[in-house]
Protein backbone atom coordinates (compact mmCIF):
# COMPACT_ATOMS: atom_id res chain seq x y z
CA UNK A 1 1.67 8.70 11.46
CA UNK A 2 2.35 5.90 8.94
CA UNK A 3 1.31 6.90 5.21
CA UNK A 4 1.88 5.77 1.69
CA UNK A 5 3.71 8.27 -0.37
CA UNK A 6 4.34 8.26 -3.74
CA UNK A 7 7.93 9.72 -5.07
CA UNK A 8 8.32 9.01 -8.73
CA UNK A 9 6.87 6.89 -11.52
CA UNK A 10 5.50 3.11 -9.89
CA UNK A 11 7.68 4.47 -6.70
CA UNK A 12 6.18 4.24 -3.33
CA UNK A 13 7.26 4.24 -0.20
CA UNK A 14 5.76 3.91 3.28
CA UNK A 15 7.07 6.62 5.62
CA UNK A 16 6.22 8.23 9.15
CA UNK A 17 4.99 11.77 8.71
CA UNK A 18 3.47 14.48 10.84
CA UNK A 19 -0.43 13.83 11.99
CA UNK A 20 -2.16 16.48 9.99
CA UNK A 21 -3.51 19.44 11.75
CA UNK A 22 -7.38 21.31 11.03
CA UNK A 23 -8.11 24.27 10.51
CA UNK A 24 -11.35 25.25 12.33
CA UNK A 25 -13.84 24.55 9.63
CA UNK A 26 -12.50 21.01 9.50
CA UNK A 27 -12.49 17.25 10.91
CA UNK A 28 -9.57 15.02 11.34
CA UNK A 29 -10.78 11.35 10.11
CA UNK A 30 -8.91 8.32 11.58
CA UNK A 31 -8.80 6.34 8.03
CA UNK A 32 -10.66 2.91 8.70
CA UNK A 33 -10.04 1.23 5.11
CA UNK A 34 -8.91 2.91 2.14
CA UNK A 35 -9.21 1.92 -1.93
CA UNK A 36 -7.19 1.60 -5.15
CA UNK A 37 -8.86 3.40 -7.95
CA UNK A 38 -7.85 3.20 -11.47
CA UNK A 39 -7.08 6.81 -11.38
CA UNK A 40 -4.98 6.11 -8.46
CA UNK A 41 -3.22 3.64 -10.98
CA UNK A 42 -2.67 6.00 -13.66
CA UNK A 43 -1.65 8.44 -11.15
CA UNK A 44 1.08 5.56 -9.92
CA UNK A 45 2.62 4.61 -13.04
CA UNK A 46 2.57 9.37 -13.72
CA UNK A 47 1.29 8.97 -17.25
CA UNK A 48 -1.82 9.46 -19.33
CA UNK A 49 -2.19 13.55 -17.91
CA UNK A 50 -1.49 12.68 -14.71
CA UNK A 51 1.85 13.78 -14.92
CA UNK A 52 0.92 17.04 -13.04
CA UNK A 53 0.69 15.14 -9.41
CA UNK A 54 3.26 17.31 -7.28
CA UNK A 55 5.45 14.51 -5.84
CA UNK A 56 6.16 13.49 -3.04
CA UNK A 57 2.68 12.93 -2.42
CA UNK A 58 -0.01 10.97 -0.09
CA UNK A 59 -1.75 8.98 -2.18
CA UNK A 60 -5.59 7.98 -2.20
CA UNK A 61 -9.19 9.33 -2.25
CA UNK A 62 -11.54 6.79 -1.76
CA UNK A 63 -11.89 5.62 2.00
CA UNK A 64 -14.44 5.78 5.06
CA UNK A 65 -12.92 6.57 8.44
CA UNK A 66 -13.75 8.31 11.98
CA UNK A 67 -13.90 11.56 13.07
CA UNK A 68 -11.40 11.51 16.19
CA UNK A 69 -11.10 15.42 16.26
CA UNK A 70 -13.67 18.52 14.83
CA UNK A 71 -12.89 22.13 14.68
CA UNK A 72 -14.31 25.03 16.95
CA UNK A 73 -16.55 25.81 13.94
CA UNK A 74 -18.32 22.16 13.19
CA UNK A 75 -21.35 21.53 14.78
CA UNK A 76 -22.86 19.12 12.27
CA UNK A 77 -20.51 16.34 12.98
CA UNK A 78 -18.56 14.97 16.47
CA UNK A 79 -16.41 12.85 17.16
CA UNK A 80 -17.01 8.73 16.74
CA UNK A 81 -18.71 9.24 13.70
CA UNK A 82 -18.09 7.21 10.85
CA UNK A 83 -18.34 9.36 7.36
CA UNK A 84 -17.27 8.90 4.22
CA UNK A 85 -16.00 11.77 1.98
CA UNK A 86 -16.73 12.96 -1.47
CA UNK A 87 -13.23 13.56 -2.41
CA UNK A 88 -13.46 16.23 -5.06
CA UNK A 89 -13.53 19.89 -3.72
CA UNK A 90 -15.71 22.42 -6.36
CA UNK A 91 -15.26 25.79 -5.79
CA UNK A 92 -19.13 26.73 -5.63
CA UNK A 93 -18.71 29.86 -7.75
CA UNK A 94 -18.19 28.35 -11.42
CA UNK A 95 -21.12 28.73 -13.93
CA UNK A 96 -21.22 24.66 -13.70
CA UNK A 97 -21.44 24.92 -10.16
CA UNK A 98 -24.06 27.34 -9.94
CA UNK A 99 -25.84 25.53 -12.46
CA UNK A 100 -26.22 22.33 -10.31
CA UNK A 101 -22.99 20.45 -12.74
CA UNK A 102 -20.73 20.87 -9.92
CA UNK A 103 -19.31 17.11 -11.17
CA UNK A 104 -17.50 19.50 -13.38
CA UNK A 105 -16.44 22.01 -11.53
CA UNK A 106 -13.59 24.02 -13.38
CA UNK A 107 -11.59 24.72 -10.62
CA UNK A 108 -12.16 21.46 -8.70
CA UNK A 109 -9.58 19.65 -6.53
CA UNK A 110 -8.80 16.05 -5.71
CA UNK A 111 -8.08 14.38 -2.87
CA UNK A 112 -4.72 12.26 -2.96
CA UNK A 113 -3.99 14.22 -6.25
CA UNK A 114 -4.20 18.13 -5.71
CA UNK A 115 -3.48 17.54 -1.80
CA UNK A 116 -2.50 14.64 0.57
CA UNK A 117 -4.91 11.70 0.61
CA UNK A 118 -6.53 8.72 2.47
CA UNK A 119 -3.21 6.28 2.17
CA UNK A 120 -2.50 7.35 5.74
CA UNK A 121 -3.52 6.83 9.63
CA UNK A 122 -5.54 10.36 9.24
CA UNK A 123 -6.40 12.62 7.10
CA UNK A 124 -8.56 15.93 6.93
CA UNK A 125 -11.88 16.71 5.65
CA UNK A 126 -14.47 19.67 5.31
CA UNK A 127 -17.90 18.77 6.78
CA UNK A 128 -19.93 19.92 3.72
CA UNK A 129 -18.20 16.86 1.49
CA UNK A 130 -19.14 14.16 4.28
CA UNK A 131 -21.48 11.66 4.16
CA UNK A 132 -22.96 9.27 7.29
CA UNK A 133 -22.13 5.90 6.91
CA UNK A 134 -25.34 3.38 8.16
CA UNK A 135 -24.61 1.51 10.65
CA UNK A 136 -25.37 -1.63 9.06
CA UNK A 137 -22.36 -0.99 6.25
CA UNK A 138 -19.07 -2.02 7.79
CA UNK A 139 -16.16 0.57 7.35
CA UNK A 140 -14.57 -2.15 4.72
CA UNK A 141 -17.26 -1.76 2.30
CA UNK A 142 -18.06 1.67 2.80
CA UNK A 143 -14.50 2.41 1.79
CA UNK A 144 -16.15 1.88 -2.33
CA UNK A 145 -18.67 4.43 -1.64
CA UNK A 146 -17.12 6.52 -3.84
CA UNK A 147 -16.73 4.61 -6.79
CA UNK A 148 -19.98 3.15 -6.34
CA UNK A 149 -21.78 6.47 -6.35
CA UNK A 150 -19.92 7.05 -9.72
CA UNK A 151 -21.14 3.56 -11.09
CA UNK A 152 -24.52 5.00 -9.84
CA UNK A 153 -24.70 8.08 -11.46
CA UNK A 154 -23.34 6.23 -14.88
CA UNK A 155 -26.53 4.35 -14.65
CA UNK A 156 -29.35 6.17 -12.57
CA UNK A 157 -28.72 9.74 -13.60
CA UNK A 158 -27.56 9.17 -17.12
CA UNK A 159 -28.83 6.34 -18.15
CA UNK A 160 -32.13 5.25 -19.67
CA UNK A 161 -31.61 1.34 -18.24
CA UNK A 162 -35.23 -0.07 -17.46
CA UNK A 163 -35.87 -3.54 -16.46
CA UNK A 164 -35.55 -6.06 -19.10
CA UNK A 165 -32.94 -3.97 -21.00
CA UNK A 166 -30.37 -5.64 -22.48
CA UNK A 167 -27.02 -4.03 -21.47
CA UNK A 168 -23.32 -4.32 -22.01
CA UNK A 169 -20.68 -3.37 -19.68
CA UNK A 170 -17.42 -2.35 -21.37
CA UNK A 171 -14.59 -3.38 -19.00
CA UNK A 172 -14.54 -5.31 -16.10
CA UNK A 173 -12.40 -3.12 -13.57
CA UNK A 174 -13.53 -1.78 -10.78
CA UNK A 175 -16.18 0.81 -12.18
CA UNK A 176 -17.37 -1.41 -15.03
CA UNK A 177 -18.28 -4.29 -12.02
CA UNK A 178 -20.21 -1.53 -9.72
CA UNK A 179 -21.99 -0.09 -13.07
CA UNK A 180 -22.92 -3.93 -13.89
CA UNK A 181 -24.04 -4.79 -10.64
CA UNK A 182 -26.54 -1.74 -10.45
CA UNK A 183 -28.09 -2.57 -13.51
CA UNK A 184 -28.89 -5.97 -13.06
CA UNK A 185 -30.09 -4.99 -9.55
CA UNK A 186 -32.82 -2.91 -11.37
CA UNK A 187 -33.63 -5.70 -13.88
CA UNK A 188 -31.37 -5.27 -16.80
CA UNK A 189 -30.14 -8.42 -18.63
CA UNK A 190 -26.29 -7.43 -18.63
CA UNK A 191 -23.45 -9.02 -20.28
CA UNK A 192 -19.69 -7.75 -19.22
CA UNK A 193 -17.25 -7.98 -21.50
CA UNK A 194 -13.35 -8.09 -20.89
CA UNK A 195 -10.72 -9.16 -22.54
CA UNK A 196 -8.71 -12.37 -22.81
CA UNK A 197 -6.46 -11.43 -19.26
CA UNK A 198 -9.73 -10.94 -17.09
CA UNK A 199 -10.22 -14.22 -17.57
CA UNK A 200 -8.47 -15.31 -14.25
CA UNK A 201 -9.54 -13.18 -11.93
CA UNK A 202 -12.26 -10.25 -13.03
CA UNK A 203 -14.73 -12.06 -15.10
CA UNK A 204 -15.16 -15.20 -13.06
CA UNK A 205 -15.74 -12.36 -10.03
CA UNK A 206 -18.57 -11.14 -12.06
CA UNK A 207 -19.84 -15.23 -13.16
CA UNK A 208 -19.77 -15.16 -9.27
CA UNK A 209 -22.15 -12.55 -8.78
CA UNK A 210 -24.89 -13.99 -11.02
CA UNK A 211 -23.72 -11.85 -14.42
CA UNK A 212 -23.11 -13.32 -17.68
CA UNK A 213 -19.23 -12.64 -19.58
CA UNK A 214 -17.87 -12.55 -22.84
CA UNK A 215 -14.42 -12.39 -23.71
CA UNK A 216 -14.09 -9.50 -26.69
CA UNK A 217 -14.35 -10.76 -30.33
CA UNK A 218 -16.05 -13.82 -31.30
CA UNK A 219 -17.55 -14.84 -27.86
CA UNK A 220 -18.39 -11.89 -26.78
CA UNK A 221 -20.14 -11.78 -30.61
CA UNK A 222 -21.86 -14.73 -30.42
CA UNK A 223 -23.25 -13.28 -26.28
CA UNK A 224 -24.56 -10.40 -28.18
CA UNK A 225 -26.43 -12.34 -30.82
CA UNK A 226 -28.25 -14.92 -28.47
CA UNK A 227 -29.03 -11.91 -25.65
CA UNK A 228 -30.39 -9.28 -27.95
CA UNK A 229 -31.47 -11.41 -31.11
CA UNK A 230 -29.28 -9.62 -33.45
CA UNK A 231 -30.68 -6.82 -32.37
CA UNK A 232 -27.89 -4.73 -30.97
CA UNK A 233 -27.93 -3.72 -26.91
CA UNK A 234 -30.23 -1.39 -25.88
CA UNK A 235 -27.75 0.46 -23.52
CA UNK A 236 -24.01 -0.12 -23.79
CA UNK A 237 -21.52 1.40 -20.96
CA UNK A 238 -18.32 1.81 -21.73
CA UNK A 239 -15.99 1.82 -18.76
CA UNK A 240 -12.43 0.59 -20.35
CA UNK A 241 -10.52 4.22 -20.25
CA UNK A 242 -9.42 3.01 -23.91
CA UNK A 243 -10.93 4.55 -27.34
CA UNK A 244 -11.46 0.99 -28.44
CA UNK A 245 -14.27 0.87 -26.16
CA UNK A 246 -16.21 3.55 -27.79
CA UNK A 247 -16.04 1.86 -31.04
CA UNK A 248 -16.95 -1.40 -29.84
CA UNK A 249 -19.96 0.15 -28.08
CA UNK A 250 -20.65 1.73 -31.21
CA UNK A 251 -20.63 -1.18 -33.37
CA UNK A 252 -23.16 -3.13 -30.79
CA UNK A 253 -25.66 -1.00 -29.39
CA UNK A 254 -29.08 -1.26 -31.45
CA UNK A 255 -30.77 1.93 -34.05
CA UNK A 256 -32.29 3.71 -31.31
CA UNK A 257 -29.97 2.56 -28.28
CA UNK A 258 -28.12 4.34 -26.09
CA UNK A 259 -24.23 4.46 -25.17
CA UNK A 260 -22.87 6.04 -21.94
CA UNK A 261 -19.07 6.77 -21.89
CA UNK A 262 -17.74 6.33 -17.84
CA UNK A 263 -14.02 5.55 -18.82
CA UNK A 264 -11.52 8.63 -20.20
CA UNK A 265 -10.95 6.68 -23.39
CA UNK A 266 -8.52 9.26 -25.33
CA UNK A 267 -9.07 10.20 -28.81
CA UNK A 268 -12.06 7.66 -30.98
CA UNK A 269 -10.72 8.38 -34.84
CA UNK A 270 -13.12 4.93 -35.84
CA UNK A 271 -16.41 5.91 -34.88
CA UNK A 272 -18.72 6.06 -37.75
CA UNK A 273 -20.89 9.37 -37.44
CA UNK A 274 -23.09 9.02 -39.96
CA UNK A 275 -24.12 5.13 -39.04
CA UNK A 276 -25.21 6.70 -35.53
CA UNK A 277 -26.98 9.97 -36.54
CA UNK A 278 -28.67 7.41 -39.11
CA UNK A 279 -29.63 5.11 -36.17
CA UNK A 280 -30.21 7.78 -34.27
CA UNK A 281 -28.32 6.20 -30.95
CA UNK A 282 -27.70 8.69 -28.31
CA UNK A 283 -24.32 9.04 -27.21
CA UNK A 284 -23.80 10.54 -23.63
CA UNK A 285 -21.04 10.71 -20.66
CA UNK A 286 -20.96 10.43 -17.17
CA UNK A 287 -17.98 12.16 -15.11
CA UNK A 288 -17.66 11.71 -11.11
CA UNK A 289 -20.75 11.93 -9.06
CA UNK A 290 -22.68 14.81 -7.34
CA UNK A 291 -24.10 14.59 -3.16
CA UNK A 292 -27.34 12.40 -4.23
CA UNK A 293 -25.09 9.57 -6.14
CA UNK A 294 -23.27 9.22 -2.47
CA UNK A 295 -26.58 8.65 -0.69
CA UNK A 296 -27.83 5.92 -3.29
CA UNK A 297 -24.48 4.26 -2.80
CA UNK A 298 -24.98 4.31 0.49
CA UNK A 299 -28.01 3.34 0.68
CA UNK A 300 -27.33 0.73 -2.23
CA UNK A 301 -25.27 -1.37 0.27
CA UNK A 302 -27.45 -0.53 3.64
CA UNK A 303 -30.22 -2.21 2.02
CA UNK A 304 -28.47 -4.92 0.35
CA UNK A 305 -29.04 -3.96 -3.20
CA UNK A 306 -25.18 -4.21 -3.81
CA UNK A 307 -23.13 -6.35 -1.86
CA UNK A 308 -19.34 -5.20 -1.83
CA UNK A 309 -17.90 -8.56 -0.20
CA UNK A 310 -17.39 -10.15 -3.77
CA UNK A 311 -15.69 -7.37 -5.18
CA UNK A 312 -13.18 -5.94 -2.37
CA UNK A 313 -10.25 -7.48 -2.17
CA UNK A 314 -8.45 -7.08 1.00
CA UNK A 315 -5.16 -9.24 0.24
CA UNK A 316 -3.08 -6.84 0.15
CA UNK A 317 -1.29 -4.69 2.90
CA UNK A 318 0.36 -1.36 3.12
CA UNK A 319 3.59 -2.61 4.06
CA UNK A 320 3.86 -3.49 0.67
CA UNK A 321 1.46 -1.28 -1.67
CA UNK A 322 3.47 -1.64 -4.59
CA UNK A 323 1.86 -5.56 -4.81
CA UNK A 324 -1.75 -4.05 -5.15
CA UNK A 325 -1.30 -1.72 -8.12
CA UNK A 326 0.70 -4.49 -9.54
CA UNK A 327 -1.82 -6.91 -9.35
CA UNK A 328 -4.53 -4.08 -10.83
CA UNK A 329 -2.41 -3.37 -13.79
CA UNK A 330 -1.84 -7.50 -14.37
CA UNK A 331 -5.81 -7.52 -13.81
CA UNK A 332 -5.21 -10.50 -10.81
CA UNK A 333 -8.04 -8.10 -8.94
CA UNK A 334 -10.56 -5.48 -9.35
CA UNK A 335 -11.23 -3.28 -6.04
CA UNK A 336 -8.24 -3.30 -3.31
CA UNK A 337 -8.73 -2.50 -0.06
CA UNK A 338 -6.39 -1.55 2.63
CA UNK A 339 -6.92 -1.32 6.43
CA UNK A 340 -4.15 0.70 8.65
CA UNK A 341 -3.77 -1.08 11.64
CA UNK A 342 -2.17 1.46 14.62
């Protein structure tokens, strides 16, 4: 089969390898479309703790496919259907797992990371990590179930966003678009913010889908004043992966507010302790998703809460995957998709 494998630093290569085998307890997907993820990214360019990927190695994790085989021991799926998989594997035996965190399992593994991924014509799954896909949610756009069930966690489990909060999206990638378009499908008044290179391509995506922008600094200053009255936000997210993030969010949420940390932003050394214990703002993180966050992403898109169509972008193709991450690192798109065609 024809897969995407990644063999150094920002090397890729697209190579014919063996169709992978199951083991009884498992299903062998036929990969319909297949995502970029900004962990995929950092994974790509082997830097920021990512440097432990064994190479070579079979890149992605977020895809929806079609069960073509099952083993002797699966009776709750068959062949045809179309799933989706939750691509972290928890060991079910932690104390986080057996106290219902399993998001943070401590001896979890990752699809495309810890094992081969979804960046090929197949690829094998166990039956307790799938998910059904609806049948009115094409294969394309289930292919961001995963991040959207992240984005939905972020903001359903761990968030206090009510309608007609004001709320500020940190960051407008691929998680920081899902997180904004929940929210303002449940009422919230929400502002993205990027910087001065989303300009071409991520912000007017968002403009596109009925949310207001602001470039950081003094736009994105004078956004905050007119939406919350001076106020402060009452729920910032902050989903740049960069400690400047966490400061900003810091610096705009209102006494009493609330900020929710979705990105891995490094080490913060400039947030000022003692001006939120004072305003007593509660600070609190969200980290993967858990079985329910799959079924409201699901269910998100077969209802047409969230419409994936604006932010897939499907312009790019895995004879050359190199153009893709690329194009995410130059921020000229926010959610790739690729398709394998046989």
């Amino acid at each position: 089969m024809k897969a995407v494998v990644q063999t150094g630093p920002t090397s890729l290569r697209v190579d014919t390898i063996d169709r992978p085998t199951i083991d009884a307890d498992q299903v062998l997907i036929k990969v319909g479309s297949t995502g970029v993820c900004g962990s995929d990214v950092h994974a790509y360019l082997y830097q920021g703790g990512y440097e432990w990927v064994e190479l070579p190695r079979v890149m992605g994790h977020e895809y929806a496919g079609e069960i073509v085989e099952t083993g002797s021991a699966v009776t709750e799926f068959a062949e045809g259907d179309r799933v989706v998989e939750n691509p972290t594997r928890t060991c079910g035996t932690c104390f986080q797992c057996l106290n219902e965190q399993s998001n943070v399992c401590q001896n979890f593994s990752v699809k495309g990371m810890h094992r081969d991924g979804s960046y090929g014509e197949y690829t094998v799954a166990n039956p307790d990590k799938l998910h059904t896909i609806p049948d009115s949610v094409s294969m394309e756009h289930a292919a961001i179930t995963e991040p959207l069930s992240v984005a939905a966690r972020a903001v359903l489990s761990r968030s206090t966003v009510t309608p007609g909060d004001t709320v500020l999206v940190e960051g407008p990638g691929p998680i920081g678009a899902l997180v904004a378009a929940i929210a303002d499908s449940i009422g919230g008044r929400v502002l993205v913010s990027g910087l001065p290179q989303d300009e071409q391509y991520r912000l007017p995506l968002l403009e596109d889908l009925g949310i207001e922008t602001a470039v950081s600094g003094v736009t994105l200053d004078s956004k905050a004043q007119e939406i919350t009255d001076g106020i402060g936000f009452d729920v910032v997210f902050d989903t740049t992966g960069h400690h400047s993030g966490v400061e900003l969010a810091v610096d705009t949420v209102r006494k009493g507010g609330q900020v929710v940390v979705v990105g891995l932003p490094g080490s913060a050394s400039e947030i000022p302790m003692s001006t939120i214990v004072r305003g007593e703002v509660d600070i609190k993180t969200s980290y993967g998703s858990k079985w329910a966050n799959f079924e409201q992403a699901l269910s998100l898109m077969a209802e047409n809460t969230i419409s994936p169509e604006g932010i897939i972008d499907d312009r790019y193709s895995f004879s050359d995957p190199s153009a893709a991450f690329t194009a995410f690192l130059d921020s000229e798109t926010c959610k790739p998709v690729f398709t394998f065609d046989e």
